[in-house]
Protein backbone atom coordinates (compact mmCIF):
# COMPACT_ATOMS: atom_id res chain seq x y z
CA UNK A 1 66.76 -14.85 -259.73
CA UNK A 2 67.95 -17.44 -257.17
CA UNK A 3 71.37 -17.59 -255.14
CA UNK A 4 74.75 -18.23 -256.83
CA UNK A 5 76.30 -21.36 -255.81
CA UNK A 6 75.89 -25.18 -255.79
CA UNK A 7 74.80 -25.72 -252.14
CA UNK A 8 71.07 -25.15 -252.25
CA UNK A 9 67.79 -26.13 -250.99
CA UNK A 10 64.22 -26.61 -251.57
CA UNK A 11 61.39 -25.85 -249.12
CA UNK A 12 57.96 -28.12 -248.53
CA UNK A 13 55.54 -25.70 -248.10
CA UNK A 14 51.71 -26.06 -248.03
CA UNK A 15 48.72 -25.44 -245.48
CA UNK A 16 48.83 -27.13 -242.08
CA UNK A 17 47.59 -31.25 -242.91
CA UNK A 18 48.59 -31.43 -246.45
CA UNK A 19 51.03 -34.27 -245.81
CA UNK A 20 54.60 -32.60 -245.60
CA UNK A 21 56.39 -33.47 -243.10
CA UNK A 22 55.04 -37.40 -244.11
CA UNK A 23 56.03 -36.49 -247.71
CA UNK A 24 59.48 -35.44 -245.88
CA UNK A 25 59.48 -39.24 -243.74
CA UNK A 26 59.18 -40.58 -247.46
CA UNK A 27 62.33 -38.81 -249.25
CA UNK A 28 64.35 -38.99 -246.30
CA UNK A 29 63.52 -41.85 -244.20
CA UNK A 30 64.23 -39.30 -241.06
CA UNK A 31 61.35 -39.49 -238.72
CA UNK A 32 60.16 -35.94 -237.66
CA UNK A 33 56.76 -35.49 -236.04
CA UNK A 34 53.48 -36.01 -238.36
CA UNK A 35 50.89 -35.39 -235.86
CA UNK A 36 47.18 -34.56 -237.07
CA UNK A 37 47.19 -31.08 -235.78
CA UNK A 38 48.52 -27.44 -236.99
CA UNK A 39 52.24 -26.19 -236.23
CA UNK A 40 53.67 -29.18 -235.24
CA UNK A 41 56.40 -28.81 -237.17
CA UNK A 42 57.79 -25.41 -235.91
CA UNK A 43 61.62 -25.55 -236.15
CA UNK A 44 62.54 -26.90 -239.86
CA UNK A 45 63.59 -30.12 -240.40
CA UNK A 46 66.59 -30.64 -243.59
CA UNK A 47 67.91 -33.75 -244.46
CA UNK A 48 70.05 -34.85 -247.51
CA UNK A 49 68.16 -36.92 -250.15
CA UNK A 50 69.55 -39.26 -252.71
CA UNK A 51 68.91 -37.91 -256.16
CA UNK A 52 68.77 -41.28 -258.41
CA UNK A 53 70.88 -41.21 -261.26
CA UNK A 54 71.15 -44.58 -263.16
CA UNK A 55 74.66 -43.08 -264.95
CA UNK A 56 76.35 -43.30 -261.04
CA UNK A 57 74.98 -46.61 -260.60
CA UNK A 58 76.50 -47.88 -263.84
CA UNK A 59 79.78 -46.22 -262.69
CA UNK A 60 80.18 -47.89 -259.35
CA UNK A 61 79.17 -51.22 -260.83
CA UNK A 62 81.80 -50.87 -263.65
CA UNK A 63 84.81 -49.59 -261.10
CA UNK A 64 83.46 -51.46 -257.92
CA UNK A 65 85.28 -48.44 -255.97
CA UNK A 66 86.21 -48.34 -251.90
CA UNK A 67 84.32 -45.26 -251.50
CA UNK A 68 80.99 -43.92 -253.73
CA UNK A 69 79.31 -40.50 -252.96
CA UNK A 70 76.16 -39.78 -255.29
CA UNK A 71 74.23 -37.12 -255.38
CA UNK A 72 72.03 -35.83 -253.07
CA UNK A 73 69.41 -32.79 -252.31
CA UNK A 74 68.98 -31.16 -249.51
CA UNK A 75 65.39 -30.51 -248.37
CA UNK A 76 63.90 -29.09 -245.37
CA UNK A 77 60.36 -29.55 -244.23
CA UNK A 78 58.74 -25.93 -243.27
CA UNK A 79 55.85 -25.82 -240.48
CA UNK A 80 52.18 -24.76 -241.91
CA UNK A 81 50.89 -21.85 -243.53
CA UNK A 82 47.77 -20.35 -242.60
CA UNK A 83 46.09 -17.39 -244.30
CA UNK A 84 47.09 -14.03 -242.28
CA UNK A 85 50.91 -15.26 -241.99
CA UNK A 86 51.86 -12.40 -243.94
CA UNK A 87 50.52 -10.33 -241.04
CA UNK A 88 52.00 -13.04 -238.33
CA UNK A 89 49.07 -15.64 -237.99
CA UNK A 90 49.89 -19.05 -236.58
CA UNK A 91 53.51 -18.19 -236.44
CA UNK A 92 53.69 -16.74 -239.83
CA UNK A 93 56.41 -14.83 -240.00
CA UNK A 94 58.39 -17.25 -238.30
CA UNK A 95 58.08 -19.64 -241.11
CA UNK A 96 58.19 -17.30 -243.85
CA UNK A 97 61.81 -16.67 -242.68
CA UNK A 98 62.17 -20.40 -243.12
CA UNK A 99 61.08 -20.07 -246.51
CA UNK A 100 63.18 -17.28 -247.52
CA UNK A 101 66.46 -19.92 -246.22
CA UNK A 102 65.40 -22.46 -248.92
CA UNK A 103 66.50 -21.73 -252.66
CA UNK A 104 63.09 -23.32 -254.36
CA UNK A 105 59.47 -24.75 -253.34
CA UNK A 106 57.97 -27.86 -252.93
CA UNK A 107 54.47 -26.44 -252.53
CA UNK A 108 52.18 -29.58 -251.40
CA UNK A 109 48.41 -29.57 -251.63
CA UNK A 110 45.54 -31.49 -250.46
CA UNK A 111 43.58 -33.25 -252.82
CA UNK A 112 41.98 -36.21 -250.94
CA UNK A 113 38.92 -36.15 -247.90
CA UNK A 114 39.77 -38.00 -244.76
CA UNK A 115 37.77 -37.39 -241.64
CA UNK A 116 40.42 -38.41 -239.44
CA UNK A 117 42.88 -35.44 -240.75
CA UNK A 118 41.04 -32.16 -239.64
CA UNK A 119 41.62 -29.01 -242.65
CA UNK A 120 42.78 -25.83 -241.23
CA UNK A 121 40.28 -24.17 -243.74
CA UNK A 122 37.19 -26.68 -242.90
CA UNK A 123 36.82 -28.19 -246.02
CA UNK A 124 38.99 -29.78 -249.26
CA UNK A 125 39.52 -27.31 -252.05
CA UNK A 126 42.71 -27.26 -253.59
CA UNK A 127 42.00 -23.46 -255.56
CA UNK A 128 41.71 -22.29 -252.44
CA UNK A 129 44.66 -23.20 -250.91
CA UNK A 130 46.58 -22.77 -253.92
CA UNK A 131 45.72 -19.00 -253.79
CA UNK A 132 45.91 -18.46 -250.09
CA UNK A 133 49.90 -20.09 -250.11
CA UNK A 134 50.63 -18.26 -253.32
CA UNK A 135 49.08 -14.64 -251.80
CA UNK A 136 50.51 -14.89 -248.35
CA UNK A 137 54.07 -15.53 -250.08
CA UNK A 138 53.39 -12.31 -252.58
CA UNK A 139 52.11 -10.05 -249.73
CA UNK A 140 55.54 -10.66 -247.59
CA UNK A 141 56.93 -9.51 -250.62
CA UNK A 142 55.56 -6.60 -251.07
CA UNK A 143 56.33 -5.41 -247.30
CA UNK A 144 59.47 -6.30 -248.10
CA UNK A 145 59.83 -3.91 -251.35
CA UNK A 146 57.74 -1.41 -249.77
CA UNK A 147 59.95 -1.05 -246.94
CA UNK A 148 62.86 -1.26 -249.74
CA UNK A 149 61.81 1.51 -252.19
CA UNK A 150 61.62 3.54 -249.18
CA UNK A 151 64.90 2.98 -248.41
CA UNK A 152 66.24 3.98 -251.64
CA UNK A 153 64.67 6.15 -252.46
CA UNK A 154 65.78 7.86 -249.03
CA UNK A 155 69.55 7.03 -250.11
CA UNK A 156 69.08 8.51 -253.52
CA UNK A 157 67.78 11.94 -252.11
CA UNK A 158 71.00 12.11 -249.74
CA UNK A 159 73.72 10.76 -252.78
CA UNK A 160 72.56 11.05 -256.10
CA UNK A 161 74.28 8.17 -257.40
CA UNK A 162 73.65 6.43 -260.65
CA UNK A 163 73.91 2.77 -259.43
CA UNK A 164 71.35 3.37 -256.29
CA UNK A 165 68.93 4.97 -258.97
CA UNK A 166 69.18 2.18 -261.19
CA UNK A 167 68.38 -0.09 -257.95
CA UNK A 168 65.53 2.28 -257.29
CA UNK A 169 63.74 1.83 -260.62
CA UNK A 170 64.08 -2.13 -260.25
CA UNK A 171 62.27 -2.16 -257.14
CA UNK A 172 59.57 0.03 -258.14
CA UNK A 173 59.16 -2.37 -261.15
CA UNK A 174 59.28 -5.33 -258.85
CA UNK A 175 56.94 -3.74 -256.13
CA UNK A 176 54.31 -2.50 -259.01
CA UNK A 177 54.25 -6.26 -260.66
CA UNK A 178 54.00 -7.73 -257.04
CA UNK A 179 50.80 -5.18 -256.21
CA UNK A 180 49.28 -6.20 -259.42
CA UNK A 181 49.32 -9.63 -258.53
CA UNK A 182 51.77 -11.41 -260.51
CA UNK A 183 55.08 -13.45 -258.94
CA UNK A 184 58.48 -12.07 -259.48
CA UNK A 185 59.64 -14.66 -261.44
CA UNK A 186 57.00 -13.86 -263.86
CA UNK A 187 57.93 -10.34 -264.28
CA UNK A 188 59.29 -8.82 -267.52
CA UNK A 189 62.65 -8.15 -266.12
CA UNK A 190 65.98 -6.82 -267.79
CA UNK A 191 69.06 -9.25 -266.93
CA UNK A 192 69.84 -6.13 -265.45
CA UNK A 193 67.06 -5.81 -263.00
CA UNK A 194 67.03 -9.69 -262.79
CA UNK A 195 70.63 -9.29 -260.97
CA UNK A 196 69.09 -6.33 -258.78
CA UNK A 197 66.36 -8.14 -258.08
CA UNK A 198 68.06 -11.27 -256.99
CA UNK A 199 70.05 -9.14 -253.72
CA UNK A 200 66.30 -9.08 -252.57
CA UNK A 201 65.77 -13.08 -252.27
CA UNK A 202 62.18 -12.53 -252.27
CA UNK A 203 59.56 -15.77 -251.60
CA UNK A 204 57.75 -15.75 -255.31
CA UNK A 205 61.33 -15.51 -256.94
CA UNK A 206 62.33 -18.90 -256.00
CA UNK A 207 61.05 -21.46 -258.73
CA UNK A 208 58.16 -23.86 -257.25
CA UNK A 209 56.76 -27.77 -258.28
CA UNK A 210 53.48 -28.67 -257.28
CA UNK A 211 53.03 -31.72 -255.24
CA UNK A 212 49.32 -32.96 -255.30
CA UNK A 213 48.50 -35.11 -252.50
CA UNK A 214 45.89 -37.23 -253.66
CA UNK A 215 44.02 -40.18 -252.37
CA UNK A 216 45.44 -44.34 -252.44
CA UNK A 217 42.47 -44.68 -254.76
CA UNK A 218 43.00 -42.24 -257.33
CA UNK A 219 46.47 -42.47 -257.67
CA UNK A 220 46.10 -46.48 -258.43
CA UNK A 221 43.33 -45.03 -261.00
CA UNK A 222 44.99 -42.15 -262.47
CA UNK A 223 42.56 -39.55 -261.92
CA UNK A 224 41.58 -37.10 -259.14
CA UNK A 225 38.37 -34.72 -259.11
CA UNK A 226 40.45 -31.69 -258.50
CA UNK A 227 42.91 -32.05 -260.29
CA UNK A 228 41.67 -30.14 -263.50
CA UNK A 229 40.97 -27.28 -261.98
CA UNK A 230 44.52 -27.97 -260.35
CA UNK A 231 46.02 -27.92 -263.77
CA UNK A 232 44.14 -24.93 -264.80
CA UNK A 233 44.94 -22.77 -261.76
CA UNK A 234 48.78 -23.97 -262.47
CA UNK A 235 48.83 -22.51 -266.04
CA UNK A 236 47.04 -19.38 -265.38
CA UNK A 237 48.99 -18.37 -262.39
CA UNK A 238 52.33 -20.62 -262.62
CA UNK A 239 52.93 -20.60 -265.87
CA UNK A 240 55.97 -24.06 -267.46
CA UNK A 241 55.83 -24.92 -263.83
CA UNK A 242 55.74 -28.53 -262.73
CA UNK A 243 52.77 -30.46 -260.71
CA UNK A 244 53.38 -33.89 -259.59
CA UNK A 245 50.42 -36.22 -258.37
CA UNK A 246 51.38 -37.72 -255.28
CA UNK A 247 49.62 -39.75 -252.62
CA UNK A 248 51.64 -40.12 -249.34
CA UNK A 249 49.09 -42.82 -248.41
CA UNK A 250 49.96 -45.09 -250.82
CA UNK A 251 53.57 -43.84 -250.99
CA UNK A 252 53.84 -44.97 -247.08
CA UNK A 253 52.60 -48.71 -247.70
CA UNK A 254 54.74 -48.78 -250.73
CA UNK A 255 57.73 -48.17 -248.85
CA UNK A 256 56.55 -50.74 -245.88
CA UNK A 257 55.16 -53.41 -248.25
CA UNK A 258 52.16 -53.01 -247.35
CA UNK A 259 49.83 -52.21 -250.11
CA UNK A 260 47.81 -54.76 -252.07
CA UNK A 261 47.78 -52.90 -255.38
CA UNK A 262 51.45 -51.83 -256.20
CA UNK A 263 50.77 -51.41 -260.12
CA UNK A 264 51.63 -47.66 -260.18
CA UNK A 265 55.60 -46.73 -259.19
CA UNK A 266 56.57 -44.84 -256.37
CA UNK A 267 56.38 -40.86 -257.75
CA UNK A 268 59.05 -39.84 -255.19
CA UNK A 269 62.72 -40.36 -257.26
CA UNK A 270 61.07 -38.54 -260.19
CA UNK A 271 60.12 -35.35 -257.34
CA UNK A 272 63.59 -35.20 -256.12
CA UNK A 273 64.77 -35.42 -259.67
CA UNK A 274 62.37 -32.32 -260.86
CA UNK A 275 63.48 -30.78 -257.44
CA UNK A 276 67.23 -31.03 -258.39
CA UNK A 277 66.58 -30.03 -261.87
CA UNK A 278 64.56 -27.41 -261.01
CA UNK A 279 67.31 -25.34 -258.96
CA UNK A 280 69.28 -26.05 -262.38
CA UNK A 281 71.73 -28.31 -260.70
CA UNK A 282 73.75 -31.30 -262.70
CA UNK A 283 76.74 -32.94 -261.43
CA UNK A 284 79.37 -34.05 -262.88
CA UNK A 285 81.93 -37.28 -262.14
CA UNK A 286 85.34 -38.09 -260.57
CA UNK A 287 85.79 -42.04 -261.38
CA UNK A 288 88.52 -44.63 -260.36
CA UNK A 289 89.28 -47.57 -258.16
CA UNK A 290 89.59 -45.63 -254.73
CA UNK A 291 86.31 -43.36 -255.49
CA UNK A 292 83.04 -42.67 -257.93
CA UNK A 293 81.45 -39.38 -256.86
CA UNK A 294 79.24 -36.94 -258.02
CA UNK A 295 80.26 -33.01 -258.11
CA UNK A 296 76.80 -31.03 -257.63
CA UNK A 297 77.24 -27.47 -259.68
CA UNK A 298 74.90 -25.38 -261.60
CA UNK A 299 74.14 -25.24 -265.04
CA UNK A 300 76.68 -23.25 -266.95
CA UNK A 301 79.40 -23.88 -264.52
CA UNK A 302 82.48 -23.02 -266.24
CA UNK A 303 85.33 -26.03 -265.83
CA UNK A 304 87.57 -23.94 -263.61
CA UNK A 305 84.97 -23.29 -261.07
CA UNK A 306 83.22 -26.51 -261.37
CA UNK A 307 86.88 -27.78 -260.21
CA UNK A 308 86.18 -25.28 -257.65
CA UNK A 309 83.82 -27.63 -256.11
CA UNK A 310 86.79 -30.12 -255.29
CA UNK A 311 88.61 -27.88 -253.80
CA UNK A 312 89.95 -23.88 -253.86
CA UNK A 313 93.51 -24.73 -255.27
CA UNK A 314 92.04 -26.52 -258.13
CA UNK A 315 90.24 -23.80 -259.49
CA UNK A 316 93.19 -21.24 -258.39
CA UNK A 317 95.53 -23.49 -260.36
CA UNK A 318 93.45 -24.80 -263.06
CA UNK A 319 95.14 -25.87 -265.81
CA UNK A 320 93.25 -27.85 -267.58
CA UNK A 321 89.61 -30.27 -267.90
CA UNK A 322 89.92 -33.76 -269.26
CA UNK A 323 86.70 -34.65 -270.06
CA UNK A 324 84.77 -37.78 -271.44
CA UNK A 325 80.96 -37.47 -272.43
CA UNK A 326 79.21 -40.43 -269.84
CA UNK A 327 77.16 -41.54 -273.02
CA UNK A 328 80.27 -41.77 -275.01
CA UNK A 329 82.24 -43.63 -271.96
CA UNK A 330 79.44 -45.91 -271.70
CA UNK A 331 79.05 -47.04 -275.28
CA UNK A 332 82.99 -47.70 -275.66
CA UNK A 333 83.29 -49.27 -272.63
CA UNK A 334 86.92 -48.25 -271.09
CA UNK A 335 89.12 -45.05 -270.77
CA UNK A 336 91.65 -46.45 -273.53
CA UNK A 337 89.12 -46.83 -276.12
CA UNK A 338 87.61 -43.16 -275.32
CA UNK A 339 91.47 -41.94 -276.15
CA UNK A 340 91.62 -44.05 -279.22
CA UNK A 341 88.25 -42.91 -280.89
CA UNK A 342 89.19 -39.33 -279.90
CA UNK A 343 86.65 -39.11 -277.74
CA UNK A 344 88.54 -37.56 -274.71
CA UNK A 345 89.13 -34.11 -274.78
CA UNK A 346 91.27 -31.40 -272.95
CA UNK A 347 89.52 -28.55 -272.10
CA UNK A 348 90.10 -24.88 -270.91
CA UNK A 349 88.98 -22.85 -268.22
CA UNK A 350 86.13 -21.43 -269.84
CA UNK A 351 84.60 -25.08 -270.91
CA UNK A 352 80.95 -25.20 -269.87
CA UNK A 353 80.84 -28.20 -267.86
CA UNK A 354 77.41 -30.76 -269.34
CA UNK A 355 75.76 -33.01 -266.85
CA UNK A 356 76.98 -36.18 -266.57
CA UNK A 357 80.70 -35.19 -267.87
CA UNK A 358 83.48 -37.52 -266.44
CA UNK A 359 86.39 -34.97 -265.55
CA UNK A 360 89.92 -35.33 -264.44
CA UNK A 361 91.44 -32.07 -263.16
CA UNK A 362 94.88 -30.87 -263.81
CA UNK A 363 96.26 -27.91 -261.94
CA UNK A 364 99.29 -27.15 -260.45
CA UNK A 365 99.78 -26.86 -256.01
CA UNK A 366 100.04 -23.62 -254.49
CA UNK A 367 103.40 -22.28 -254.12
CA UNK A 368 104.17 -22.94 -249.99
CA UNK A 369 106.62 -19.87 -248.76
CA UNK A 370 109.74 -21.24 -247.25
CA UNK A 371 110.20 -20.99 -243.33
CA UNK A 372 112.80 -18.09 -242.52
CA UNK A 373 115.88 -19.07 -240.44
């Protein structure tokens, strides 16, 4: 249901004083204002995060290149939610907008007490949050469908087209599943309907990975008093979606050496990992002396368009992929050996590019016009 394309985003979203924009300090290491009060964070903040992959690392070491670009993630910290932002509270629809600019969700919640970091609500309860994030998001949507099944069903009245009526039916679909309480991405859509439905880009399409903020106690002890009923709430109303225990506490004196207990790893590579994954990105490799660098794509990028990513005249004069598997290329050792085993293979347009694939490109130049005399 998301956008098309390789260049995408994900959101942190959560009440005011949940711990995003600190969470965003973390991944980024770009310092934007983490005051203990609501809204300050009003304008977005993005930044490009390093997505750990061990497979680049072992490529640079191995070809000790000039120039190494791995891959990265772009995420953008989005101001406070507060319930009645569906209707414009506390700058609501200003950062739902921001929300609809991101392709998936980081949705953080607060777990932990601390009297020195006031609760927009008054008190620490995670349900509750949980359901007033996830309704404001699903109300928005349905304005937004309302005010689109009007619309067509306007346009069908005037021009009884088959293709408008077809977009008509989708959005009464998606407008009675959103009234009934249940996200879009949980609706029983056709793939029909699912590429209707996409030219809305509404908030509870977008895939989302819970972030629980917990205390620098309970995340060196494994366990958090809320976080069953966490869990719970997750399966009933989030289905196969993700929730990470976090605690930005002990993440920050991690990071600054400055916590006595450091027996449990930092949680952040494996949130921009699930945060990658989760937009169904991979990335494949261009490797030699000069350069190692990752290619971000989606899954089920065919190899024309994945040479695309390179550059236009690659994928307008594709020829041909040759690829080597990185688990392949790693346990032979060298290029050479990869030919000799057979393990290097020339591929077509229509090859379905696999994370981690080492690719060279051949294609042929554009034809330039010759200059009239």
């Amino acid at each position: 249901l998301g956008r098309a394309g390789s260049h995408l985003r994900m959101g942190i979203v959560g009440l005011p004083n949940v711990g995003k924009s600190s969470l965003f300090n973390l991944m980024s290491n770009l310092q934007v204002p983490a005051e203990n009060y609501p809204f300050c964070t009003i304008e977005p903040n993005s930044a490009r995060v390093k997505v750990p992959d061990g497979r680049f690392d072992w490529l640079v070491d191995l070809y000790k290149p000039r120039s190494q670009v791995g891959p990265a993630l772009e995420v953008t910290d989005i101001a406070g939610l507060v319930q009645g932002a569906a209707e414009g509270q506390g700058l609501g629809n200003k950062f739902l907008s921001h929300i609809y600019a991101v392709d998936g969700i980081f949705h953080v919640v607060r777990a932990f007490k601390d009297p020195q970091i006031d609760h927009v609500e008054g008190s620490v309860d995670p349900v509750r949050d949980l359901n007033i994030i996830s309704s404001e998001l699903r109300k928005k949507d349905v304005e937004i469908m309302t005010g689109k099944v009007a619309d067509l069903a306007k346009k069908v009245e005037r021009a009884n087209v088959k293709e408008l009526k077809e977009d008509l039916d989708c959005a009464r679909v998606v407008l009675q599943g959103l009234e009934k309480g249940k996200d879009v991405r949980y609706l029983p859509l056709t793939p029909k309907q699912c590429e209707i439905t996409r030219s809305f880009s509404l908030l509870t399409a977008k895939p989302v990975i819970f972030l629980v903020n917990v205390g620098q106690e309970d995340i060196v002890k494994g366990k958090n008093k809320h976080f069953l009923k966490i869990k719970q709430w997750v399966e009933e109303c989030a289905p196969q979606s993700k929730i990470i225990p976090v605690s930005v506490r002990y993440e920050t004196e991690l990071l600054e050496g400055k916590s006595e207990n450091t027996t449990r790893p930092s949680m952040l590579p494996k949130i921009i990992k699930e945060g990658y994954t989760g937009l169904k990105l991979i990335h494949f490799f261009t490797t030699g002396s000069d350069e190692v660098k990752c290619w971000t794509i989606r899954n089920g990028t065919n190899a024309q368009r994945a040479a695309g990513s390179i550059h236009t005249d690659m994928e307008k004069g594709f020829i041909a992929a040759e690829t080597m598997g990185y688990g392949d290329f790693r346990r032979v050792g060298s290029e050479g050996d990869m030919v000799k085993a057979g393990l290097k293979h020339t591929n077509g347009k229509t090859y379905v590019v696999r994370d981690g694939d080492i690719i060279f490109f051949k294609f042929s130049a554009p034809k330039t016009s010759a200059k009239k005399k």
